[in-house]
N, C-alpha and C. Protein backbone atom coordinates (compact mmCIF):
# COMPACT_ATOMS: atom_id res chain seq x y z
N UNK A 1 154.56 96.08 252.06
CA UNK A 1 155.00 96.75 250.85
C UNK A 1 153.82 96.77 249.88
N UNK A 2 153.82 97.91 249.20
CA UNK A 2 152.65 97.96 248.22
C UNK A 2 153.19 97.71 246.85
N UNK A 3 152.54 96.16 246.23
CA UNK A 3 153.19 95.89 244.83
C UNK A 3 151.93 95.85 244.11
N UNK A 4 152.62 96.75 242.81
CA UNK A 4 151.53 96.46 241.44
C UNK A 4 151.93 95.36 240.40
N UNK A 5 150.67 94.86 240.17
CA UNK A 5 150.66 93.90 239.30
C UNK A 5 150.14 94.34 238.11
N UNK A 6 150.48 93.49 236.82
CA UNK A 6 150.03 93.61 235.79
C UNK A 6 150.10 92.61 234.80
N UNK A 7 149.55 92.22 233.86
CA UNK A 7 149.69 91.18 232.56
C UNK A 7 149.06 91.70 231.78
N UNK A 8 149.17 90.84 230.18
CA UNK A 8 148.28 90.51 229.16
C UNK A 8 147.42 89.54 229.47
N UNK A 9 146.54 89.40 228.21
CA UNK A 9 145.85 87.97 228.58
C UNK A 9 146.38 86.57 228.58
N UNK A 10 147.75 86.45 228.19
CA UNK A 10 148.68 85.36 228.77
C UNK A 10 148.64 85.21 229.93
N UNK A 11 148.70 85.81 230.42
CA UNK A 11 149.24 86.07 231.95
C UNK A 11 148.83 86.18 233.02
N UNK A 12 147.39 86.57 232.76
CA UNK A 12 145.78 86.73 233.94
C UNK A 12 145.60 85.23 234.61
N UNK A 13 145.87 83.99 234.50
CA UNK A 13 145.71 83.62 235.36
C UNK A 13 146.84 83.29 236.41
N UNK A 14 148.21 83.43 236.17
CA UNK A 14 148.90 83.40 236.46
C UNK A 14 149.54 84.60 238.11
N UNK A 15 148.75 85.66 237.03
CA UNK A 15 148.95 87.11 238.26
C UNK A 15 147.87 87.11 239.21
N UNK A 16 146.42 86.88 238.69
CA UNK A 16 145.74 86.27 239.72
C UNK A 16 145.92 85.58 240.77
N UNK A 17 146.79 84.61 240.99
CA UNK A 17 147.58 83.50 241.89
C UNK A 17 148.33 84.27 242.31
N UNK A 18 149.32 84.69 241.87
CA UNK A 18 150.12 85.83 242.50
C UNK A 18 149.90 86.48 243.57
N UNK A 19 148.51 87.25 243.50
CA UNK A 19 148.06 88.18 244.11
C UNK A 19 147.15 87.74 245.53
N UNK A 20 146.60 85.96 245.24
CA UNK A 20 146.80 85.89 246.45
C UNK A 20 147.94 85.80 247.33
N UNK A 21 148.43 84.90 246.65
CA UNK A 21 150.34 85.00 247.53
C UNK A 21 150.60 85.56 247.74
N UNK A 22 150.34 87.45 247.41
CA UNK A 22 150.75 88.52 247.94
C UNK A 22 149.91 89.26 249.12
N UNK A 23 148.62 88.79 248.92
CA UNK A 23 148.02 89.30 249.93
C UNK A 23 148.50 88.11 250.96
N UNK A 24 148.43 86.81 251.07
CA UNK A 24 148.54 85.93 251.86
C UNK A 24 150.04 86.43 252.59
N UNK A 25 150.98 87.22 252.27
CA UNK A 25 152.02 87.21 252.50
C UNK A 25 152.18 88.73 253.17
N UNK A 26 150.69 89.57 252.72
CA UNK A 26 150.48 90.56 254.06
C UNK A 26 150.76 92.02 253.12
N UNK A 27 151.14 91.67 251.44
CA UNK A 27 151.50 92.70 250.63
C UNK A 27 149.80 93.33 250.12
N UNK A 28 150.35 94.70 249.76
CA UNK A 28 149.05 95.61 249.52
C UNK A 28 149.25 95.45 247.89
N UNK A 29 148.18 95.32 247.43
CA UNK A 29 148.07 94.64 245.88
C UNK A 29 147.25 95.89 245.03
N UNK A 30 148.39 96.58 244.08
CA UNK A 30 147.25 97.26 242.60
C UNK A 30 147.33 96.67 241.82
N UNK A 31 146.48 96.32 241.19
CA UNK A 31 146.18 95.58 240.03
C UNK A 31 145.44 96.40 239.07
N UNK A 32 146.77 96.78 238.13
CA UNK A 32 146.51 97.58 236.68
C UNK A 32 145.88 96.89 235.27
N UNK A 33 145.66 95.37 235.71
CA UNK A 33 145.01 95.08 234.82
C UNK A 33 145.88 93.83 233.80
N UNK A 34 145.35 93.12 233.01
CA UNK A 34 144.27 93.05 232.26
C UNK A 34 143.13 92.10 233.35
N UNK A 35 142.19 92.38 233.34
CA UNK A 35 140.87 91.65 233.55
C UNK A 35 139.91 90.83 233.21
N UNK A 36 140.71 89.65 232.56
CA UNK A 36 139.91 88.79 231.92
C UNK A 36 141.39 88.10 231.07
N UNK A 37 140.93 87.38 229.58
CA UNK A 37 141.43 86.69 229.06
C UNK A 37 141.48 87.24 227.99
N UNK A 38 141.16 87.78 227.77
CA UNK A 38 140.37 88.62 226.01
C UNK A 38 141.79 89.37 226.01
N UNK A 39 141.95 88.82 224.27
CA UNK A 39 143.08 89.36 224.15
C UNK A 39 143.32 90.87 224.00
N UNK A 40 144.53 91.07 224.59
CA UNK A 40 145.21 92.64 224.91
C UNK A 40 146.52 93.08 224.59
N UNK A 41 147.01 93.65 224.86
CA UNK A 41 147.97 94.09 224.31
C UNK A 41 149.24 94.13 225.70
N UNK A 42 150.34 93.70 225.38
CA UNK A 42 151.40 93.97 226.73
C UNK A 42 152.09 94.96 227.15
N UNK A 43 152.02 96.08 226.08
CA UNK A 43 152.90 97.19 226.07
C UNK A 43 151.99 97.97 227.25
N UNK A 44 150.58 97.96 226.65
CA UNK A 44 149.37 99.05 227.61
C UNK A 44 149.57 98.73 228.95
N UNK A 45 149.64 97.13 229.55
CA UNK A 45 149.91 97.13 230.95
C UNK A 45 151.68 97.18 231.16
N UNK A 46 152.08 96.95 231.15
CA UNK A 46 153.88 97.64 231.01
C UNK A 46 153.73 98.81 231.48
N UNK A 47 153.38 99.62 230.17
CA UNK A 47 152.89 101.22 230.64
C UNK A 47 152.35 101.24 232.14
N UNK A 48 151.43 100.96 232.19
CA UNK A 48 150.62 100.98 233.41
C UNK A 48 150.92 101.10 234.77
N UNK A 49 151.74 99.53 234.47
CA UNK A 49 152.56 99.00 235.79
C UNK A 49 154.12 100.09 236.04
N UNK A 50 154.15 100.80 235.06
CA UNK A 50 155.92 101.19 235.26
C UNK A 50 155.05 102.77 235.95
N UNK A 51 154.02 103.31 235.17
CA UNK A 51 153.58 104.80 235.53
C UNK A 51 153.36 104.10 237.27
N UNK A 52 152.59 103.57 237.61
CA UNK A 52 152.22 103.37 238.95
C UNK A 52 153.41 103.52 240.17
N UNK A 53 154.83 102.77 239.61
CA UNK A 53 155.95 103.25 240.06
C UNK A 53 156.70 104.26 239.73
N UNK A 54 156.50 104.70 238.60
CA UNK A 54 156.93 106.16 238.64
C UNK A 54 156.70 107.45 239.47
N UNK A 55 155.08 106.95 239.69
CA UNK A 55 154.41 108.03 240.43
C UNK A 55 154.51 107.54 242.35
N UNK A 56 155.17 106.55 242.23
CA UNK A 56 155.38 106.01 244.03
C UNK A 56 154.61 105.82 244.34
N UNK A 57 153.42 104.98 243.72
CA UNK A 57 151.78 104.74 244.15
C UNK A 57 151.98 103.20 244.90
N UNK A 58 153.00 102.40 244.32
CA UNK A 58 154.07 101.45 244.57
C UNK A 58 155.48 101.30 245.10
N UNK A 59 155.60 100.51 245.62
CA UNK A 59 157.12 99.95 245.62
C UNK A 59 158.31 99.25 244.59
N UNK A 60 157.40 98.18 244.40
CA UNK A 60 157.99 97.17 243.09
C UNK A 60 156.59 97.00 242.19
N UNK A 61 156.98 95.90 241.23
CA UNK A 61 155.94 95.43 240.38
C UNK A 61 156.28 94.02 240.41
N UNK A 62 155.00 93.36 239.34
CA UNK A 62 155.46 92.01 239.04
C UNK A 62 154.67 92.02 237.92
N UNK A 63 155.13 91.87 236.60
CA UNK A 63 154.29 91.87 235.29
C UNK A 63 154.42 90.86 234.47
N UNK A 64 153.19 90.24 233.62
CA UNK A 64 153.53 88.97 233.45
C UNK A 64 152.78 88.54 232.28
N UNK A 65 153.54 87.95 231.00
CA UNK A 65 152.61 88.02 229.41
C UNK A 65 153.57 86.51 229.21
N UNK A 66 153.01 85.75 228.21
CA UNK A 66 153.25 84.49 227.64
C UNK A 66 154.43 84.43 228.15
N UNK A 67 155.48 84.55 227.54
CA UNK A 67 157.03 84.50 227.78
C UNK A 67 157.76 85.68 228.47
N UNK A 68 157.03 86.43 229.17
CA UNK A 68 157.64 87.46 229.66
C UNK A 68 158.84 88.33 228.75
N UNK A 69 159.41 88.35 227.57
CA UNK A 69 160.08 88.92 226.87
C UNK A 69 159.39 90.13 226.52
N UNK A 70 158.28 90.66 225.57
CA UNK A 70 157.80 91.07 225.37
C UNK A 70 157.51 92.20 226.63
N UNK A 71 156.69 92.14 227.48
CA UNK A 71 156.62 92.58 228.62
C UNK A 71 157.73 93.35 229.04
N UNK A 72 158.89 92.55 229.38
CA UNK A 72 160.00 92.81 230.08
C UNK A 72 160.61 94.23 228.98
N UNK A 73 160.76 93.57 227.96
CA UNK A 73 161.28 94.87 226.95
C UNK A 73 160.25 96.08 227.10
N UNK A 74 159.31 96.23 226.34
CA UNK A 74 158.39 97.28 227.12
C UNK A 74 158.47 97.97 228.23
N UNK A 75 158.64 97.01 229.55
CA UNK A 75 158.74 97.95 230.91
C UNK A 75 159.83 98.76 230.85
N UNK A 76 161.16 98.06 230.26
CA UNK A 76 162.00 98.87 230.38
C UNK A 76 162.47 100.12 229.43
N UNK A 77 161.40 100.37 228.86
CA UNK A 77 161.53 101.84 227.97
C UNK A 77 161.12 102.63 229.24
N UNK A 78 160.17 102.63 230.07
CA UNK A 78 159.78 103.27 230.92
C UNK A 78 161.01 104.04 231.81
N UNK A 79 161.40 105.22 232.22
CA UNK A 79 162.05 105.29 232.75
C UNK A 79 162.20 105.15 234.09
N UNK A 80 163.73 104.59 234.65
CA UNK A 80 163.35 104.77 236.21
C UNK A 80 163.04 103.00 236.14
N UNK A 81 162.59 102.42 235.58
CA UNK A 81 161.99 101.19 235.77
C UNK A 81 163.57 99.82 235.59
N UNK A 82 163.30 99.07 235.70
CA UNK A 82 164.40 98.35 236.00
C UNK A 82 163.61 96.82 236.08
N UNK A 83 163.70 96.26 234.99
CA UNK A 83 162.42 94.72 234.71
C UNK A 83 163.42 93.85 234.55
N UNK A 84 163.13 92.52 234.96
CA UNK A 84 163.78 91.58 234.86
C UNK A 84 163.22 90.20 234.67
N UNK A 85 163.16 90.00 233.55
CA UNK A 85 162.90 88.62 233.18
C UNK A 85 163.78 87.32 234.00
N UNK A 86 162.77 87.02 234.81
CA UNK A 86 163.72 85.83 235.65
C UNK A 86 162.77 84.42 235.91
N UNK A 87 163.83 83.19 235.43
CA UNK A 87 162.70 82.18 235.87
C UNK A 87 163.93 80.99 236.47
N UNK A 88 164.55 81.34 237.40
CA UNK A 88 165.17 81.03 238.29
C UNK A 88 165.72 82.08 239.17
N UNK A 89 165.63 81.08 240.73
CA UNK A 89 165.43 81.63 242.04
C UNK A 89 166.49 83.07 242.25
N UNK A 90 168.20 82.60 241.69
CA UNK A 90 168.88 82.96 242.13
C UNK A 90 168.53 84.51 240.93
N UNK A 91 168.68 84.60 239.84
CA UNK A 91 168.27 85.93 238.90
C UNK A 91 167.35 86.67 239.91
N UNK A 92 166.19 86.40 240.29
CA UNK A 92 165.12 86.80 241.42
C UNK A 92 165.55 87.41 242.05
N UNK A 93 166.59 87.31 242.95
CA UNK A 93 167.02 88.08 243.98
C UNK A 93 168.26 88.85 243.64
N UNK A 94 169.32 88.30 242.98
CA UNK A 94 170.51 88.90 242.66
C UNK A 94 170.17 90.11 241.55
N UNK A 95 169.01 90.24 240.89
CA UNK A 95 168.69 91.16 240.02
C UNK A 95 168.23 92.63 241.01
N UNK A 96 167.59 92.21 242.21
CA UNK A 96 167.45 93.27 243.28
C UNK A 96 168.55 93.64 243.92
N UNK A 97 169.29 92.70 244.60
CA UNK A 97 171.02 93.42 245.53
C UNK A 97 171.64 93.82 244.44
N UNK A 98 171.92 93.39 242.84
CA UNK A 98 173.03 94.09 242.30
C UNK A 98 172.50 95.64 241.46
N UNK A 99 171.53 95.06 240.98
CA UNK A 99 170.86 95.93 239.85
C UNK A 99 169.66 96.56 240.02
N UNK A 100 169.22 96.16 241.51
CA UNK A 100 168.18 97.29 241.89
C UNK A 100 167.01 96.96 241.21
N UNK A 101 166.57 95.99 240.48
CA UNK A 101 165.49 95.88 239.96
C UNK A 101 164.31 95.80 240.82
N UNK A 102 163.38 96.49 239.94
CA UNK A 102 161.81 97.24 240.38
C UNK A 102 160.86 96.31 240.29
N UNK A 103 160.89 95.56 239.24
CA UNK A 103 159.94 94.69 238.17
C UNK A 103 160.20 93.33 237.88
N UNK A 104 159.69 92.30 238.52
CA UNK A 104 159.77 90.73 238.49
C UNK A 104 159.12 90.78 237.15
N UNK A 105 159.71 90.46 235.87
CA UNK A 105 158.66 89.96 235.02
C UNK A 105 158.73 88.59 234.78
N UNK A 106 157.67 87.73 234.19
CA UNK A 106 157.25 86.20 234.24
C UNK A 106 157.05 85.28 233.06
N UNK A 107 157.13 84.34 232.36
CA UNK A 107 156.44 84.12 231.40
C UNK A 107 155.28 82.79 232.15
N UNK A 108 154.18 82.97 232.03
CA UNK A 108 153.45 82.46 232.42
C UNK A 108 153.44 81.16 231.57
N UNK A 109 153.90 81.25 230.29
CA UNK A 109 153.32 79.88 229.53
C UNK A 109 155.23 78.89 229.75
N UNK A 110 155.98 79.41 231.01
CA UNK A 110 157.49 79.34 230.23
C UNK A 110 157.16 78.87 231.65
N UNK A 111 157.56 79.16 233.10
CA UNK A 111 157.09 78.64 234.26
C UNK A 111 155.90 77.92 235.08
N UNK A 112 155.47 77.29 236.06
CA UNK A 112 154.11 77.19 236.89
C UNK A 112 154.19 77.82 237.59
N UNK A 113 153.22 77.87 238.55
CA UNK A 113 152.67 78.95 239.35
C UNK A 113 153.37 78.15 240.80
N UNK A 114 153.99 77.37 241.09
CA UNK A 114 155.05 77.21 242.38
C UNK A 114 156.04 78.09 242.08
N UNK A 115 157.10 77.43 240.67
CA UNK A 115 158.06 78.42 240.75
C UNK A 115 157.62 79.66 240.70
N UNK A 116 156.93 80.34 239.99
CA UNK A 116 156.95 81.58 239.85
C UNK A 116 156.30 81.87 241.56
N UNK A 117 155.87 81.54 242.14
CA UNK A 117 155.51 81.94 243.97
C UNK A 117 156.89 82.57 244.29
N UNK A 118 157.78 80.80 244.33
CA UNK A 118 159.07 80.80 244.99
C UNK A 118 159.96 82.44 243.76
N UNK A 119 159.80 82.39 243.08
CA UNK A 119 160.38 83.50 242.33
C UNK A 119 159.80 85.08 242.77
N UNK A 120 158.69 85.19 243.41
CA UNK A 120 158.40 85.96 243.62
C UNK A 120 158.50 85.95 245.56
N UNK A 121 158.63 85.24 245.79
CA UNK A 121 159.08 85.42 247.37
C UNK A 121 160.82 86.13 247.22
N UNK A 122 161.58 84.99 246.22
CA UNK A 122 162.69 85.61 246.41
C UNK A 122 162.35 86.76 245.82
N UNK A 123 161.82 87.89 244.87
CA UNK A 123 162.55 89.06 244.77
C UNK A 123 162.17 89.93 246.00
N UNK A 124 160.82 89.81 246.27
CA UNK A 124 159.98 90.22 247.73
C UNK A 124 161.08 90.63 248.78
N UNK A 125 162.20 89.38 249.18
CA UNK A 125 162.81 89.44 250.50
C UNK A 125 164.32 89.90 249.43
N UNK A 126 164.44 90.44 248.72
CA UNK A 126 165.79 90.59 248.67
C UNK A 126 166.22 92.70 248.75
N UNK A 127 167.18 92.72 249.04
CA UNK A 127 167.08 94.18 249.09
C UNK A 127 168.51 94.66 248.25
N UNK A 128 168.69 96.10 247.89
CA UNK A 128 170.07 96.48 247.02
C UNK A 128 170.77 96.37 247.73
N UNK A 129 172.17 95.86 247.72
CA UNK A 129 173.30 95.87 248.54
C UNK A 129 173.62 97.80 248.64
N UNK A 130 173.77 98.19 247.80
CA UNK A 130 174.20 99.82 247.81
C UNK A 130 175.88 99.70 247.98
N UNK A 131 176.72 98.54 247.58
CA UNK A 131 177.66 98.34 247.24
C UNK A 131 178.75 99.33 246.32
N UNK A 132 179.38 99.95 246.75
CA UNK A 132 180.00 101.02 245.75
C UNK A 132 179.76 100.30 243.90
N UNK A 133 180.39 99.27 243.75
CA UNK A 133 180.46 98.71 242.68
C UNK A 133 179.12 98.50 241.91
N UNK A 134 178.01 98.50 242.74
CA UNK A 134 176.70 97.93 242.24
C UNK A 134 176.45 99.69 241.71
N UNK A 135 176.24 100.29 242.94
CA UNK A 135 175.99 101.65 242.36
C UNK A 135 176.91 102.36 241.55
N UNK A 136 178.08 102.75 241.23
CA UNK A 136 178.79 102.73 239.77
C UNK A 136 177.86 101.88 238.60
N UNK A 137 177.96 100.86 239.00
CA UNK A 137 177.35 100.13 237.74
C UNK A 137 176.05 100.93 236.85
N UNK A 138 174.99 100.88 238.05
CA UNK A 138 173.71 101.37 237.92
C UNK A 138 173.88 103.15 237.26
N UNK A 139 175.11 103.98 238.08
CA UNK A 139 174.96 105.42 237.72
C UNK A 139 175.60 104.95 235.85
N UNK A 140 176.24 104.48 235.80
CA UNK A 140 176.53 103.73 234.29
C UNK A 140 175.27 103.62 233.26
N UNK A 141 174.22 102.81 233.56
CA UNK A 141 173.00 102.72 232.91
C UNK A 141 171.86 103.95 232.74
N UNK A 142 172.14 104.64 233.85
CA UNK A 142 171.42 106.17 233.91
C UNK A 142 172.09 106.62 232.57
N UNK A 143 173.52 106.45 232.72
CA UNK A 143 174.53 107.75 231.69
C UNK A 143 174.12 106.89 230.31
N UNK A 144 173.66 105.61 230.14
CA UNK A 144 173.10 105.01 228.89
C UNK A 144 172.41 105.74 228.15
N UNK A 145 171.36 105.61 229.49
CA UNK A 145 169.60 106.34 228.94
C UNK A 145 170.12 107.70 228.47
N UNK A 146 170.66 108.28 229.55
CA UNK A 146 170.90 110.12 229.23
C UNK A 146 171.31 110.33 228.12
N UNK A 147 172.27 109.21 227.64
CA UNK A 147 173.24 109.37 226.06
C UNK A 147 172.69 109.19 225.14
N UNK A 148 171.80 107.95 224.99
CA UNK A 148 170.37 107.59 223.81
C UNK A 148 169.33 107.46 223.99
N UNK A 149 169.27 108.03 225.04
CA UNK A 149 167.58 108.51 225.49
C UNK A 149 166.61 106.80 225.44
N UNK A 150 165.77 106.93 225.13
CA UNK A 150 164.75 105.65 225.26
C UNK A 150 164.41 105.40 223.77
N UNK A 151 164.92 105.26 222.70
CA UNK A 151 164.67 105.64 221.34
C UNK A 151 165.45 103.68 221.46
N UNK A 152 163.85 103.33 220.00
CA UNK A 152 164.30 101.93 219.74
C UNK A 152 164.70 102.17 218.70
N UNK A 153 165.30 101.16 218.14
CA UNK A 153 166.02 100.31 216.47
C UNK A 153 163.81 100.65 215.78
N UNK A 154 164.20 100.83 214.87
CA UNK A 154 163.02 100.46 213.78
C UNK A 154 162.50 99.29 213.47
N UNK A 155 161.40 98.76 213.50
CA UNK A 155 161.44 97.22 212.86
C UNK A 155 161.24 96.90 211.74
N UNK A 156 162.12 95.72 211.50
CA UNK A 156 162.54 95.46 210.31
C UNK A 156 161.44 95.49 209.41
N UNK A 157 161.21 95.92 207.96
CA UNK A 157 160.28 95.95 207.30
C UNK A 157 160.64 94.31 206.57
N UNK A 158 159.22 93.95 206.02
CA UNK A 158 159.11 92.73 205.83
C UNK A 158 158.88 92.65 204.27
C-alpha cells in the first residue's frame, strides 16, 4: 500500500520512525514534509497530505503535530478526507471498519513511538466493514458537508 506521511515540526521525529516501520513493513512511503524541526505550520502539511489522497497518489495517510488536534481538524476540512485522532489501539482500527477513515493522525508529544507503531499497524491491517449501517452512517456525513459545505465558526476575537 502506498501511504503518505506528513507533520509539523512537532512531529518530524516521530514520522520519521514511522516511516521506517512502514518501509520495514513493505509500505511505499510519500513524505510531504516537514523536513527538519524549524518551526512550520500544520495546516500546510494537512493540506498536503489530504491533496496527495485526493489525487489517489496514495491510499491512506498518517499525519502528525504536537497533540495531533490541530492537524486532525485541518485534515478534515479537506474533502473526501476522513482523520482521526487516535491514541489507543482499538479507535485505530474501529475508526477504519466503521467510519472508513483515511488519516491516522498522532500527537507526538501525547504518545511514544511503540504505541504510536502498534497504532499504526492497527489502522494498516484494518479494512471498512461496508456494513449497511456503517455506510448509511458515512452517506449521512457526505449529506453534512453537502448541507454546510466546509465553512468554519470565526475565531473568537480577543
Amino acid at each position: 500500500m502506498k501511504i503518505v506521511v506528513g507533520s509539523d515540526h512537532a512531529g518530524f521525529a516521530l514520522k520519521e520512525e514511522l516511516k521506517v516501520e512502514l518501509r520495514r513493513l513493505r509500505h511505499k512511503v510519500m513524505d510531504v514534509g516537514t523536513h527538519s524541526t524549524a518551526s512550520v505550520d500544520y495546516p500546510d502539511y494537512a493540506e498536503k497530505l489530504g491533496q496527495a489522497l485526493i489525487e489517489r497518489r496514495a491510499q491512506r495517510g498518517v499525519l502528525v503535530c504536537g497533540s495531533g488536534v490541530g492537524a486532525s481538524v485541518a485534515a478534515n476540512k479537506l474533502p473526501g478526507i476522513r482523520a482521526g485522532l487516535c491514541h489507543d489501539a482499538y479507535s485505530a482500527h474501529q475508526g477504519v471498519e466503521h467510519d472508513d477513515m483515511n488519516v491516522l493522525v498522532l500527537g507526538a508529544r501525547v504518545i511514544g513511538s511503540e504505541l504510536a507503531k502498534d497504532l499504526l499497524h492497527n489502522f494498516l491491517q484494518a479494512r471498512f466493514t461496508g456494513e449497511a449501517r456503517h455506510k448509511r452512517r458515512l452517506a449521512k456525513v457526505r449529506a453534512l458537508d453537502q448541507k454546510y459545505g466546509r465553512g468554519t465558526i470565526p475565531a473568537r476575537k480577543r
